[in-house]
PDB file of N, CA and C in Angstrom:
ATOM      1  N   UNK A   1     -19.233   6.663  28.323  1.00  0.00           N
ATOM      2  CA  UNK A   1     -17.990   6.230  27.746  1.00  0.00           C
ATOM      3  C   UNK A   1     -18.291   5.409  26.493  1.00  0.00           C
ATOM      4  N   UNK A   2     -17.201   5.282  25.519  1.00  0.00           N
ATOM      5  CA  UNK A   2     -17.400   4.984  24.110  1.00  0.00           C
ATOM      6  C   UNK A   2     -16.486   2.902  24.340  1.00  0.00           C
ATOM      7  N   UNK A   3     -17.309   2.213  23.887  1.00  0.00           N
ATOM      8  CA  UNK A   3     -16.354   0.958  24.387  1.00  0.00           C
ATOM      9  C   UNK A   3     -16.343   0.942  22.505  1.00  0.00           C
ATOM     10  N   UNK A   4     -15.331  -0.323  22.064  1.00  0.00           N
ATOM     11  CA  UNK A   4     -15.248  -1.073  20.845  1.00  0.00           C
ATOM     12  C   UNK A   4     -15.798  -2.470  20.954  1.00  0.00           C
ATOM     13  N   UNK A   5     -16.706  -2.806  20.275  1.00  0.00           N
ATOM     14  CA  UNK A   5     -16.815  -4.555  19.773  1.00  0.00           C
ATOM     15  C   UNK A   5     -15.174  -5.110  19.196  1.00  0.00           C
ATOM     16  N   UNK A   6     -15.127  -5.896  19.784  1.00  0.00           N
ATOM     17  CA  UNK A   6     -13.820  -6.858  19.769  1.00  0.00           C
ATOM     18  C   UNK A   6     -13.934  -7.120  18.375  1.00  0.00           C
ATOM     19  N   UNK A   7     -14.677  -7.206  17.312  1.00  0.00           N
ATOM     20  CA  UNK A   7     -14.775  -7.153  15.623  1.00  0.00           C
ATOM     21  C   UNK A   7     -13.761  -6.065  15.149  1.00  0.00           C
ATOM     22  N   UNK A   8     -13.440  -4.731  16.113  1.00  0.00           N
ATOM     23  CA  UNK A   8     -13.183  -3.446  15.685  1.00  0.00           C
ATOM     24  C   UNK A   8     -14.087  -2.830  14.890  1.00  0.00           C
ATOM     25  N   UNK A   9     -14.982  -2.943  14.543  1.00  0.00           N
ATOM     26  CA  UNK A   9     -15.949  -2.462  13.478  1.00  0.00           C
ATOM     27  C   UNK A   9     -17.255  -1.869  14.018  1.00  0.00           C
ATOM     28  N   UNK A  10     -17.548  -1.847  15.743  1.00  0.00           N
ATOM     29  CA  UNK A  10     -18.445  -1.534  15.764  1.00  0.00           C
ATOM     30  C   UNK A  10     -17.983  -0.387  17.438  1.00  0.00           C
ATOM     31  N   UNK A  11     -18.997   1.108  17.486  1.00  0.00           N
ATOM     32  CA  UNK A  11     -18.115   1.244  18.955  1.00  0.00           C
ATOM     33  C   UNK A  11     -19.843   1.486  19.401  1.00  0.00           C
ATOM     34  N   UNK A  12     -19.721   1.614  20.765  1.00  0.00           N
ATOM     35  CA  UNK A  12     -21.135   1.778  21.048  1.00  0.00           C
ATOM     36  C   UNK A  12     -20.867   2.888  21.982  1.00  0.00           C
ATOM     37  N   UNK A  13     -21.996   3.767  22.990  1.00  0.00           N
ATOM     38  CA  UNK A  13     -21.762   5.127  24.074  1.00  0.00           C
ATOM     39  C   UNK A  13     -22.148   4.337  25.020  1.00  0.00           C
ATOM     40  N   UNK A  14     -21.644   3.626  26.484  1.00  0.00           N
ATOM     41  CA  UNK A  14     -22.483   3.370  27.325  1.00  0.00           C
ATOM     42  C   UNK A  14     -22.340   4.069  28.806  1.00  0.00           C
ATOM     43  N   UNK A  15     -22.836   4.259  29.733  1.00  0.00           N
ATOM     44  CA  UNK A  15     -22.830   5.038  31.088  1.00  0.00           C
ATOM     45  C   UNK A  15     -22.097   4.385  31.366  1.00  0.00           C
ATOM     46  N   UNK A  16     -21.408   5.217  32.120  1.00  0.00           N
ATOM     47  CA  UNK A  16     -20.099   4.277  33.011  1.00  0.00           C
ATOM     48  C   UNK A  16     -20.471   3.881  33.912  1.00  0.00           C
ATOM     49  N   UNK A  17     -21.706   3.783  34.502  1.00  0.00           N
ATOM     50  CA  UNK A  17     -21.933   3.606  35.973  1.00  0.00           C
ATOM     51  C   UNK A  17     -22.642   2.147  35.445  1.00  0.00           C
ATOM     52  N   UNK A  18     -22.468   1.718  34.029  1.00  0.00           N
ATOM     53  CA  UNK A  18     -23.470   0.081  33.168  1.00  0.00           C
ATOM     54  C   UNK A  18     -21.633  -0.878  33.908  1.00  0.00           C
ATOM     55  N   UNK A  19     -20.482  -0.065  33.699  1.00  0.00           N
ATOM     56  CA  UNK A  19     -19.651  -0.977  33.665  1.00  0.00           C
ATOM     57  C   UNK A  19     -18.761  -0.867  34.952  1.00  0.00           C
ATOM     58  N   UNK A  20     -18.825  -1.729  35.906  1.00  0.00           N
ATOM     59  CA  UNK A  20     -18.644  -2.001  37.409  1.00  0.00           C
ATOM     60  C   UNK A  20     -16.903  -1.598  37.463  1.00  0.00           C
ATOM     61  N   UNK A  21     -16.508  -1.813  38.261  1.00  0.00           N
ATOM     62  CA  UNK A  21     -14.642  -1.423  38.792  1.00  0.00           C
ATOM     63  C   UNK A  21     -14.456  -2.357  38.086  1.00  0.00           C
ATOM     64  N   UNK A  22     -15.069  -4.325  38.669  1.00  0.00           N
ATOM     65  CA  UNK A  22     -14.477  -5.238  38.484  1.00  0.00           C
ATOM     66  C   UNK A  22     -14.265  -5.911  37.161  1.00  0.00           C
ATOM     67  N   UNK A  23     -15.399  -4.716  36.192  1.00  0.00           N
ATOM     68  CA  UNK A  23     -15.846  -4.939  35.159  1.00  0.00           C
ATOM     69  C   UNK A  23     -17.072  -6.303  34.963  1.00  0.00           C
ATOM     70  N   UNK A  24     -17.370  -6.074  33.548  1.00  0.00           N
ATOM     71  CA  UNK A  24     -18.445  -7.514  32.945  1.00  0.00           C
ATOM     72  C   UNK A  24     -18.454  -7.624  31.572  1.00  0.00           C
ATOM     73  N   UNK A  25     -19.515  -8.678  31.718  1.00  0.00           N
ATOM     74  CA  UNK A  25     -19.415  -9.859  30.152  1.00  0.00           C
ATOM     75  C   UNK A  25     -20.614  -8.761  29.130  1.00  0.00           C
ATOM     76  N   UNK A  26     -20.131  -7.822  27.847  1.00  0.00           N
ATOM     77  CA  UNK A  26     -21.144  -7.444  27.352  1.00  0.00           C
ATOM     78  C   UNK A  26     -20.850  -8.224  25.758  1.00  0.00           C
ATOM     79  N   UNK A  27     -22.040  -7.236  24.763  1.00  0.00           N
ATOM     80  CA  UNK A  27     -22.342  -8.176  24.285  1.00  0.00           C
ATOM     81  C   UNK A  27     -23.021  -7.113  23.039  1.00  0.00           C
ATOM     82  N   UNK A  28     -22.221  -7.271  21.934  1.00  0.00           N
ATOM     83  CA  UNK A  28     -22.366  -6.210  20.388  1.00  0.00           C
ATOM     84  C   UNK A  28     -23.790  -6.921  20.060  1.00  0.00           C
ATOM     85  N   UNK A  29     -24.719  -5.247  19.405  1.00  0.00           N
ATOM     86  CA  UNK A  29     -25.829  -5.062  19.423  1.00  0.00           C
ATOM     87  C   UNK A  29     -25.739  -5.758  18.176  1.00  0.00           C
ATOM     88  N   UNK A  30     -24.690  -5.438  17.256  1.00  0.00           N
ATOM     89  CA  UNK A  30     -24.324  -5.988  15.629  1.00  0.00           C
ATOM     90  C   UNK A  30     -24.411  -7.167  15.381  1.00  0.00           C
ATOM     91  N   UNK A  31     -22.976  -7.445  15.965  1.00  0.00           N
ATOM     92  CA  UNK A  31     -22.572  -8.800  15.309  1.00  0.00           C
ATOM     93  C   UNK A  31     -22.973  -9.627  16.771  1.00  0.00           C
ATOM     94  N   UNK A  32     -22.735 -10.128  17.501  1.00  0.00           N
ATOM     95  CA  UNK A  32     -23.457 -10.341  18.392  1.00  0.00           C
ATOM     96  C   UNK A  32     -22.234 -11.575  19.227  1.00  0.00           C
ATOM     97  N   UNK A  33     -20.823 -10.765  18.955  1.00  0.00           N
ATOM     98  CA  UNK A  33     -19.854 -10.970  19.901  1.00  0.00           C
ATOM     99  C   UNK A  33     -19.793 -10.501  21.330  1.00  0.00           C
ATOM    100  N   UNK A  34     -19.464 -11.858  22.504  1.00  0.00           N
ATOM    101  CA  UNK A  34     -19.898 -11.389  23.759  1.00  0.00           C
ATOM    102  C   UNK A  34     -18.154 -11.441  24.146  1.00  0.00           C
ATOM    103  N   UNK A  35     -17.658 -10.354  25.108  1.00  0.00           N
ATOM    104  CA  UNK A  35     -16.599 -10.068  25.338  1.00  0.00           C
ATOM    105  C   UNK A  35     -16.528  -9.617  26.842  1.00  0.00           C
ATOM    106  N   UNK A  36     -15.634  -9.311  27.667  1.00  0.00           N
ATOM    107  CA  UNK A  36     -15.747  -9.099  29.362  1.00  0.00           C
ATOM    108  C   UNK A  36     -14.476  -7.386  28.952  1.00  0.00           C
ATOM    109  N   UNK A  37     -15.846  -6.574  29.281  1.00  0.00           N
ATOM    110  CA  UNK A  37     -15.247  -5.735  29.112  1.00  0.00           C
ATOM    111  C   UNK A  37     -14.642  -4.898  30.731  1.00  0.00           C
ATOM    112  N   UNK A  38     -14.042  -4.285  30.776  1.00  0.00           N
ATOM    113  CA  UNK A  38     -13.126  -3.940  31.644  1.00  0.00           C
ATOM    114  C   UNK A  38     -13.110  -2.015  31.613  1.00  0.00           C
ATOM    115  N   UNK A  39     -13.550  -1.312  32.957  1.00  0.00           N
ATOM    116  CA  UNK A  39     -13.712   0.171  32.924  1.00  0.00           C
ATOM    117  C   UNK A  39     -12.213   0.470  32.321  1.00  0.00           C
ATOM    118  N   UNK A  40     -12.589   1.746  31.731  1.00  0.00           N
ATOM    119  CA  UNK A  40     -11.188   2.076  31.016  1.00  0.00           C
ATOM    120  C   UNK A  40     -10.063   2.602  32.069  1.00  0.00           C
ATOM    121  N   UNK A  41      -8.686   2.196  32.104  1.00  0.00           N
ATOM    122  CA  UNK A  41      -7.737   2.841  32.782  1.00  0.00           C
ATOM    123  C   UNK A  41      -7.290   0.980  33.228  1.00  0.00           C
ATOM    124  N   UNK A  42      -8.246   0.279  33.081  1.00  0.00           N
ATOM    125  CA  UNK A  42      -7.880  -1.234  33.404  1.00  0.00           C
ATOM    126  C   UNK A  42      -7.650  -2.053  32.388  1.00  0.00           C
ATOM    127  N   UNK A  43      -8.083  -1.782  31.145  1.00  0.00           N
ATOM    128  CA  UNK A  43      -8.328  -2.740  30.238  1.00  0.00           C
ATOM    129  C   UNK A  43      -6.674  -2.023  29.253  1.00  0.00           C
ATOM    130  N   UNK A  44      -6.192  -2.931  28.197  1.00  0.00           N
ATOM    131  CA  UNK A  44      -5.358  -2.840  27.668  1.00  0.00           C
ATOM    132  C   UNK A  44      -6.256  -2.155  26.387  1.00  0.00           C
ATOM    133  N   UNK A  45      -5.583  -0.720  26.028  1.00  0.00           N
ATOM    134  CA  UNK A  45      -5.830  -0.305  24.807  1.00  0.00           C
ATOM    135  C   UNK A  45      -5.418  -1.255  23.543  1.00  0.00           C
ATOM    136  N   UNK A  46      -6.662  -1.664  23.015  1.00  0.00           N
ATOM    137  CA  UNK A  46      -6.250  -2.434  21.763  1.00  0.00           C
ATOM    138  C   UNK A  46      -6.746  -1.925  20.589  1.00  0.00           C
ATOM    139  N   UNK A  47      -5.524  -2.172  19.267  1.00  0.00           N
ATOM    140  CA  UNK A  47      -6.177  -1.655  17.754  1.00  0.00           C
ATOM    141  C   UNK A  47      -6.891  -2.380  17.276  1.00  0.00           C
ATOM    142  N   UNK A  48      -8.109  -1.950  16.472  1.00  0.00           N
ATOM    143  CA  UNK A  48      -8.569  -2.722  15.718  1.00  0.00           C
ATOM    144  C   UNK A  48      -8.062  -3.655  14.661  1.00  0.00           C
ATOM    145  N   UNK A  49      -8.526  -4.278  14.317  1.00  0.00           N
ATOM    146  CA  UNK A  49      -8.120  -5.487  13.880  1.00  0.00           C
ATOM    147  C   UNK A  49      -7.883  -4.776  12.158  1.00  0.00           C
ATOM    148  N   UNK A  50      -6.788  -5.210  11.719  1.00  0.00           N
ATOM    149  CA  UNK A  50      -6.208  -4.098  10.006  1.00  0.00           C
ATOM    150  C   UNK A  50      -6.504  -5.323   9.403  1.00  0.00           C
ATOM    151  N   UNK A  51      -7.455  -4.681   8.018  1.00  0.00           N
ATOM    152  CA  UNK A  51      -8.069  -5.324   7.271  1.00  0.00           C
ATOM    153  C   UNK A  51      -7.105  -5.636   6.191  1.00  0.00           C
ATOM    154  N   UNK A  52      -7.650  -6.412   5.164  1.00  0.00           N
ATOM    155  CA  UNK A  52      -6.343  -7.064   4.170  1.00  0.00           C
ATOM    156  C   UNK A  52      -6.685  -6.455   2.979  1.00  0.00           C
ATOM    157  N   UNK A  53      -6.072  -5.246   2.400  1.00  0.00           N
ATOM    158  CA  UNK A  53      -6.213  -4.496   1.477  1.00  0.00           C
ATOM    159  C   UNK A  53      -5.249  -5.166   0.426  1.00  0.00           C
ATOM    160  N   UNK A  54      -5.924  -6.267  -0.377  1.00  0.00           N
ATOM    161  CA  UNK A  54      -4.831  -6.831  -1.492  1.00  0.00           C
ATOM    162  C   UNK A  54      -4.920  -6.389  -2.580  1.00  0.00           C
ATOM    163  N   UNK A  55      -6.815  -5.553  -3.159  1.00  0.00           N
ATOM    164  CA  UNK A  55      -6.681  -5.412  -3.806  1.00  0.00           C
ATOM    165  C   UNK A  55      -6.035  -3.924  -4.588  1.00  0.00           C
ATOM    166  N   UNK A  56      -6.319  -2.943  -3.021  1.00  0.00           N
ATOM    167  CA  UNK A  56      -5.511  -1.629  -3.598  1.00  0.00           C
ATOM    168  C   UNK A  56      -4.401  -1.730  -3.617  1.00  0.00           C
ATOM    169  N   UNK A  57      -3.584  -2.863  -2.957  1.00  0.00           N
ATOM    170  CA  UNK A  57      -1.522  -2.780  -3.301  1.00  0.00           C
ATOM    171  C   UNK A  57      -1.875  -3.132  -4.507  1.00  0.00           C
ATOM    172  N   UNK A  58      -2.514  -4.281  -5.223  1.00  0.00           N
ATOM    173  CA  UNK A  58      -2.029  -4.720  -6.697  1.00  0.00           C
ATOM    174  C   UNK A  58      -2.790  -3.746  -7.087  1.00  0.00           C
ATOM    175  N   UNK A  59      -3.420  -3.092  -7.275  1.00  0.00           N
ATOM    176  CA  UNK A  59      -3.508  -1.479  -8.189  1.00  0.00           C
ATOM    177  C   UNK A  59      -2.644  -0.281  -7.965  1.00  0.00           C
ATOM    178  N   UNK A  60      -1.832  -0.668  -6.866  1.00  0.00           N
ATOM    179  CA  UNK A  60      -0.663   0.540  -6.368  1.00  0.00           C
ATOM    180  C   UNK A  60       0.333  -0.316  -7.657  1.00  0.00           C
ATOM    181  N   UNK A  61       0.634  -1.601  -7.409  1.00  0.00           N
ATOM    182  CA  UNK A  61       1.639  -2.336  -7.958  1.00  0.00           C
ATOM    183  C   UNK A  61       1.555  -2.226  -9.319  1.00  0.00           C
ATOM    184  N   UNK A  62       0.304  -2.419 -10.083  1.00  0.00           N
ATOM    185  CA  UNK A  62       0.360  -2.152 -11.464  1.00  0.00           C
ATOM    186  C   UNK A  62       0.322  -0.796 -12.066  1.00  0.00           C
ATOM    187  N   UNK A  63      -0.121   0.526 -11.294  1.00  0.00           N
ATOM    188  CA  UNK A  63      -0.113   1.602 -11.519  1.00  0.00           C
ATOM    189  C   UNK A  63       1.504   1.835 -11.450  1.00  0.00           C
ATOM    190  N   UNK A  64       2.499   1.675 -10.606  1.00  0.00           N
ATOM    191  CA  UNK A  64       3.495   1.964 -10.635  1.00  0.00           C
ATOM    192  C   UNK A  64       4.431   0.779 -11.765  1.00  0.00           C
ATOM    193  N   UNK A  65       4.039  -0.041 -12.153  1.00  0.00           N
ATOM    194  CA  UNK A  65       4.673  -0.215 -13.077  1.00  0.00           C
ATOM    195  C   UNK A  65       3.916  -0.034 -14.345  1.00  0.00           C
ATOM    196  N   UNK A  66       3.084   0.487 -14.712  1.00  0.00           N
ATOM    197  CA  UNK A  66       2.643   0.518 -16.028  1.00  0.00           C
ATOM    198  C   UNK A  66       3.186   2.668 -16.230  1.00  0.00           C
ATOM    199  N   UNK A  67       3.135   3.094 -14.822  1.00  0.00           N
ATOM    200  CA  UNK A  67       4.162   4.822 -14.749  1.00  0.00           C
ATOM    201  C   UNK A  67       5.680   3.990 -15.505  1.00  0.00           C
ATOM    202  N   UNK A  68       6.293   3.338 -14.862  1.00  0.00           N
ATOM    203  CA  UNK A  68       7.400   2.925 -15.020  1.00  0.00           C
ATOM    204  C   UNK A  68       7.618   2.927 -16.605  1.00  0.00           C
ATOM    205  N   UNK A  69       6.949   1.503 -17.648  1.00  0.00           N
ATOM    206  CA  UNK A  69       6.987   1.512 -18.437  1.00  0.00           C
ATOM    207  C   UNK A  69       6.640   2.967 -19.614  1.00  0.00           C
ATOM    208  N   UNK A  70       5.473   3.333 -19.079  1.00  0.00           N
ATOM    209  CA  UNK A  70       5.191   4.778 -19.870  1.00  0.00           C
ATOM    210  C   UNK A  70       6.331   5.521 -19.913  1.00  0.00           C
ATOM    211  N   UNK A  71       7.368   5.834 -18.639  1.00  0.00           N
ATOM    212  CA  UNK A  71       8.565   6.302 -18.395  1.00  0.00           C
ATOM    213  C   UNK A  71       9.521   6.054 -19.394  1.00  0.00           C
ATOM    214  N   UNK A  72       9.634   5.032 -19.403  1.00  0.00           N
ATOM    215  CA  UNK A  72      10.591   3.797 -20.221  1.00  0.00           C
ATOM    216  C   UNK A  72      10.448   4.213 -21.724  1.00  0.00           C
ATOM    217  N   UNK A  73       9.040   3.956 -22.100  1.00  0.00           N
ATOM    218  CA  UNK A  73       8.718   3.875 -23.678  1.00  0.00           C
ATOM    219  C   UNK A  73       8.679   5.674 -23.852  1.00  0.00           C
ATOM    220  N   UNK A  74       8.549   6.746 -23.159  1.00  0.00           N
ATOM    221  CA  UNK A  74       8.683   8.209 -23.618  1.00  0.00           C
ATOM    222  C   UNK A  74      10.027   7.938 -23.949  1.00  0.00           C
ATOM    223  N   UNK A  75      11.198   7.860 -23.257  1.00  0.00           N
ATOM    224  CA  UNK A  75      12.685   8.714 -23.327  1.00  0.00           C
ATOM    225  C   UNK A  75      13.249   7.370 -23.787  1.00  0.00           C
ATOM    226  N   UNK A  76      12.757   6.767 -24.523  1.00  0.00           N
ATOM    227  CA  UNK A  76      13.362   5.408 -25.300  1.00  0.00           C
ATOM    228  C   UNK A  76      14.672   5.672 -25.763  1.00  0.00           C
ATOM    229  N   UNK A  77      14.475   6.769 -26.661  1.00  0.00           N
ATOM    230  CA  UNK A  77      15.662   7.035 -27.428  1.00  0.00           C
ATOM    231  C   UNK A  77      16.490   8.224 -26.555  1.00  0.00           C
ATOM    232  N   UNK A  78      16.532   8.261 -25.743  1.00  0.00           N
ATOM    233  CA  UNK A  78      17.520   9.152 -24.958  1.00  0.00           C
ATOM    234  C   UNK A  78      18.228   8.376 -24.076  1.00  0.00           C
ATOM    235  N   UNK A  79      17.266   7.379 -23.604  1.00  0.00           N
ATOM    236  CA  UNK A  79      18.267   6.411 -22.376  1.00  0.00           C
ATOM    237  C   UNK A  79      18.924   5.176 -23.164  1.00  0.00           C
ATOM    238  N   UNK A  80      18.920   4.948 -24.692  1.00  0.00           N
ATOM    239  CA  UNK A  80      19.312   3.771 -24.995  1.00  0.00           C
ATOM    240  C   UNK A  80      20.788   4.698 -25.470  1.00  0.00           C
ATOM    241  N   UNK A  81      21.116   5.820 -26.031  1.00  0.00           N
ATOM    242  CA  UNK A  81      21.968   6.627 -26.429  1.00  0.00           C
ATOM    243  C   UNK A  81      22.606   6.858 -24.777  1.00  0.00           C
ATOM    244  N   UNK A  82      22.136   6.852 -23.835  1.00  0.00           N
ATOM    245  CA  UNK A  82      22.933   6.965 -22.549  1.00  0.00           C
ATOM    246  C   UNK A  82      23.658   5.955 -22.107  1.00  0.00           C
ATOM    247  N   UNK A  83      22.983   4.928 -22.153  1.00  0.00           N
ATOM    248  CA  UNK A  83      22.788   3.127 -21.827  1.00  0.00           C
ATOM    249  C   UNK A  83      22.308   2.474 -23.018  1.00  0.00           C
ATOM    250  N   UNK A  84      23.813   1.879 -23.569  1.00  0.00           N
ATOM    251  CA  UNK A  84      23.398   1.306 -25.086  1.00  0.00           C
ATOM    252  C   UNK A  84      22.622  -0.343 -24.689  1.00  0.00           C
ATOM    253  N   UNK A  85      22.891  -0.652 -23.985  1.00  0.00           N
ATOM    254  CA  UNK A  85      22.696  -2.353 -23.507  1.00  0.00           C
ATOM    255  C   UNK A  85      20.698  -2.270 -23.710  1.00  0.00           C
ATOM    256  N   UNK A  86      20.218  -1.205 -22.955  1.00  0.00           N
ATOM    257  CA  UNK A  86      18.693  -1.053 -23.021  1.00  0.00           C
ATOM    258  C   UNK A  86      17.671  -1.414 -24.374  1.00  0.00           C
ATOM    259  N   UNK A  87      18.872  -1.577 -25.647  1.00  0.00           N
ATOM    260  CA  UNK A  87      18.265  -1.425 -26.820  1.00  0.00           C
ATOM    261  C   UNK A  87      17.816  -3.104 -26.807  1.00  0.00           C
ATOM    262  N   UNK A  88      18.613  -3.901 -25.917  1.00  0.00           N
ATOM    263  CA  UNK A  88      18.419  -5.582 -25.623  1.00  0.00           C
ATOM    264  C   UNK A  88      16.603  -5.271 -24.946  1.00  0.00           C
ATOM    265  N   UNK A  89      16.391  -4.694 -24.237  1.00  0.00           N
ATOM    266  CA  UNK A  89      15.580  -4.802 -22.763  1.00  0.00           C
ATOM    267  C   UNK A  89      14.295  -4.121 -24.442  1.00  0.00           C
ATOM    268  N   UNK A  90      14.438  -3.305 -25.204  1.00  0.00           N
ATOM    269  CA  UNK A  90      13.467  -2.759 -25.977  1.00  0.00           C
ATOM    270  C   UNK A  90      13.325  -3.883 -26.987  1.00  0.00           C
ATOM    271  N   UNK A  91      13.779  -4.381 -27.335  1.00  0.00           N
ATOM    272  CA  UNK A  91      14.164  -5.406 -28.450  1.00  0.00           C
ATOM    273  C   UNK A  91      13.580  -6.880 -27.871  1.00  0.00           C
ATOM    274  N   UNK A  92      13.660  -7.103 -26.801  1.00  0.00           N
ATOM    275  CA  UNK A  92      12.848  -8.165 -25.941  1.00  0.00           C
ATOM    276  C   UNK A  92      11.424  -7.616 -25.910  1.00  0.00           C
ATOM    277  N   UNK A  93      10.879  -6.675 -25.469  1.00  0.00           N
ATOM    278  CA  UNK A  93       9.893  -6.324 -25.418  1.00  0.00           C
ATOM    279  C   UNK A  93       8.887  -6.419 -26.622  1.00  0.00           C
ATOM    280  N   UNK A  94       9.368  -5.906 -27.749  1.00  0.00           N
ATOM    281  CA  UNK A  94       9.094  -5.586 -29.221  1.00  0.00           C
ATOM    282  C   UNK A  94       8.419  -7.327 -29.315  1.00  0.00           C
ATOM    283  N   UNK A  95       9.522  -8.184 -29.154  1.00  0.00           N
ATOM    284  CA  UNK A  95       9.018  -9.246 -29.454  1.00  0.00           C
ATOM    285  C   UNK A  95       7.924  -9.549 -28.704  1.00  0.00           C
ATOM    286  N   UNK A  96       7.608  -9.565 -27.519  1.00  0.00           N
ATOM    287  CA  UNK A  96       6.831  -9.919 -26.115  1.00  0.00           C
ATOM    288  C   UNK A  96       5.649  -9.587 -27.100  1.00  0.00           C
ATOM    289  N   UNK A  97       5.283  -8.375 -27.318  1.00  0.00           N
ATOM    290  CA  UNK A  97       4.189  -7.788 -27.628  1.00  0.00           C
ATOM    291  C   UNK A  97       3.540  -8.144 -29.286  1.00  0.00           C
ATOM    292  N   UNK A  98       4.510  -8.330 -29.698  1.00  0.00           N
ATOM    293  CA  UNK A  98       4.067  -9.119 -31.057  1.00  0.00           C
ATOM    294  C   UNK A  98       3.776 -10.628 -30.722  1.00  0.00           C
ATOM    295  N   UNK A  99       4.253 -11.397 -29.734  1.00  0.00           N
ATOM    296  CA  UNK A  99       3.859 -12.489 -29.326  1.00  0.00           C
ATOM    297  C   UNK A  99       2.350 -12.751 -28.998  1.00  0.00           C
ATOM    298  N   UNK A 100       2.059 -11.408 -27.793  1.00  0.00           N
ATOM    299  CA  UNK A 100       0.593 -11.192 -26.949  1.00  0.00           C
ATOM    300  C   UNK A 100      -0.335 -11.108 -28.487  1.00  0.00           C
ATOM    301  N   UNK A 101       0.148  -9.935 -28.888  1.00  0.00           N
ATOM    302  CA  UNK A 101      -0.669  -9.333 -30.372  1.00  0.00           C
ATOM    303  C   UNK A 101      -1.644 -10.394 -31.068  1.00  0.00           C
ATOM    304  N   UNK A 102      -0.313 -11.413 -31.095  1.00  0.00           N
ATOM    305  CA  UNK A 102      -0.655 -13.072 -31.993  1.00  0.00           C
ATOM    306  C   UNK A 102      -1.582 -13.988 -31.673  1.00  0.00           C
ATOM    307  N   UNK A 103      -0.803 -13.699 -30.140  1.00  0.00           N
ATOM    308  CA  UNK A 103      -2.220 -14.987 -29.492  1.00  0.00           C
ATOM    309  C   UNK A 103      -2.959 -14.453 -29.003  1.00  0.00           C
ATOM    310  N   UNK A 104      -2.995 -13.119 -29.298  1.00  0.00           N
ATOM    311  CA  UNK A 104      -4.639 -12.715 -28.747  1.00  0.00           C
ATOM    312  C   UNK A 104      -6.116 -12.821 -30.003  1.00  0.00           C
ATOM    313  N   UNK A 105      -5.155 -12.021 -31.386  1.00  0.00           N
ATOM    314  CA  UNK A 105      -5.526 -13.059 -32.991  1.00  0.00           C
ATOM    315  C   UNK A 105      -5.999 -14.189 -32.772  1.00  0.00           C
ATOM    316  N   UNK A 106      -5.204 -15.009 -32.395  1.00  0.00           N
ATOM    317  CA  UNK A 106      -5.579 -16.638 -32.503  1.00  0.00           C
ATOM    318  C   UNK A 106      -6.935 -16.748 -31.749  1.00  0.00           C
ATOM    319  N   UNK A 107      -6.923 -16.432 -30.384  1.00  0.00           N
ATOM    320  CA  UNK A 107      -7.860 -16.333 -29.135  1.00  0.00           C
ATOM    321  C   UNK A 107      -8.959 -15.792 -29.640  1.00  0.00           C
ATOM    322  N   UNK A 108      -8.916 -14.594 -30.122  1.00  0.00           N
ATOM    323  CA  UNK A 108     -10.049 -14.238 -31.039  1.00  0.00           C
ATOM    324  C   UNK A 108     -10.994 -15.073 -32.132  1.00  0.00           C
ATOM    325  N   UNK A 109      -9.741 -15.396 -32.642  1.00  0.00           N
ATOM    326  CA  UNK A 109     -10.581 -16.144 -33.914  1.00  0.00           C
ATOM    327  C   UNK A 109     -11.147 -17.361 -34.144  1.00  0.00           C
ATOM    328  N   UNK A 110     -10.548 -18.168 -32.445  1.00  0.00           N
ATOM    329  CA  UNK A 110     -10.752 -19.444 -32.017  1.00  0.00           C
ATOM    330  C   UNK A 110     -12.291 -19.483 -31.306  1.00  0.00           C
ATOM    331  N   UNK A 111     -12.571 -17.916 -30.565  1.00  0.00           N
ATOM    332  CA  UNK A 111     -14.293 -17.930 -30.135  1.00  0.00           C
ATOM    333  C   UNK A 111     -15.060 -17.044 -31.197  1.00  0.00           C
ATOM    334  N   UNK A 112     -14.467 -16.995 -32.236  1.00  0.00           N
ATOM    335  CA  UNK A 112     -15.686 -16.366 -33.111  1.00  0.00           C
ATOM    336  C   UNK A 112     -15.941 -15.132 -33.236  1.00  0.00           C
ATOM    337  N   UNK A 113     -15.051 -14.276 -32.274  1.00  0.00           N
ATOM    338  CA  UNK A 113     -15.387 -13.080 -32.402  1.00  0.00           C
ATOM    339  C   UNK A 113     -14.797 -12.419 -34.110  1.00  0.00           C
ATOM    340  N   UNK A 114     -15.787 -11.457 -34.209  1.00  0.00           N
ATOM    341  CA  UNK A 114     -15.374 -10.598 -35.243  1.00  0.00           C
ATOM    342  C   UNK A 114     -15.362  -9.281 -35.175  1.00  0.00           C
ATOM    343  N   UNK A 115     -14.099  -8.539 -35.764  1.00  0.00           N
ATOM    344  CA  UNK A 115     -14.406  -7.309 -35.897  1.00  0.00           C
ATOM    345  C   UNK A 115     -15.191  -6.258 -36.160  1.00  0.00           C
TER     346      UNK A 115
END
């Protein structure tokens, strides 16, 4: 039979005849967590433990908004002629980016870099 290390990360093969009715205390070859394991049909099926994937959502998160914007800046002139108000939301932007543009100039020229 196949048991799991209580880590979730590790499974091991052991004879079933190693793990008693009443069960016992074993003990990962790995990490070297000791746990009371229990023959299967007794023990509560448990999931492994879900790891914290922060950094693929914020690459889901910026991929879908940098689609978004690409979206945005193709059909510029079709959705502001649909939705006149949008020409505000392009017109904010325009500035944003001449802002970044500036102080990235400044930032530049403040460590020396040169073109």
């Amino acid at each position: 039979m196949i048991i799991n290390c209580k880590c979730g990360l590790h499974q091991f093969e052991v004879n079933k005849n190693e793990i008693p009715k009443q069960g016992r205390k074993v003990q990962c070859g790995v990490c070297n967590k000791i746990w009371f394991q229990t023959p299967f049909g007794k023990e509560e099926i448990t999931t492994p433990k879900k790891s914290n994937h922060f950094f693929a959502y914020l690459f889901l998160i910026i991929l879908i908004t940098l689609s978004f914007i690409g979206i945005m800046e193709t059909f510029k002139d079709k959705l502001i002629l649909k939705i006149p108000k949008l020409e505000q939301y392009y017109t904010i932007i325009e500035v944003l980016l001449i802002n970044i543009f500036a102080n990235l100039k400044n930032l530049i020229s403040v460590f020396g870099i040169r073109n």
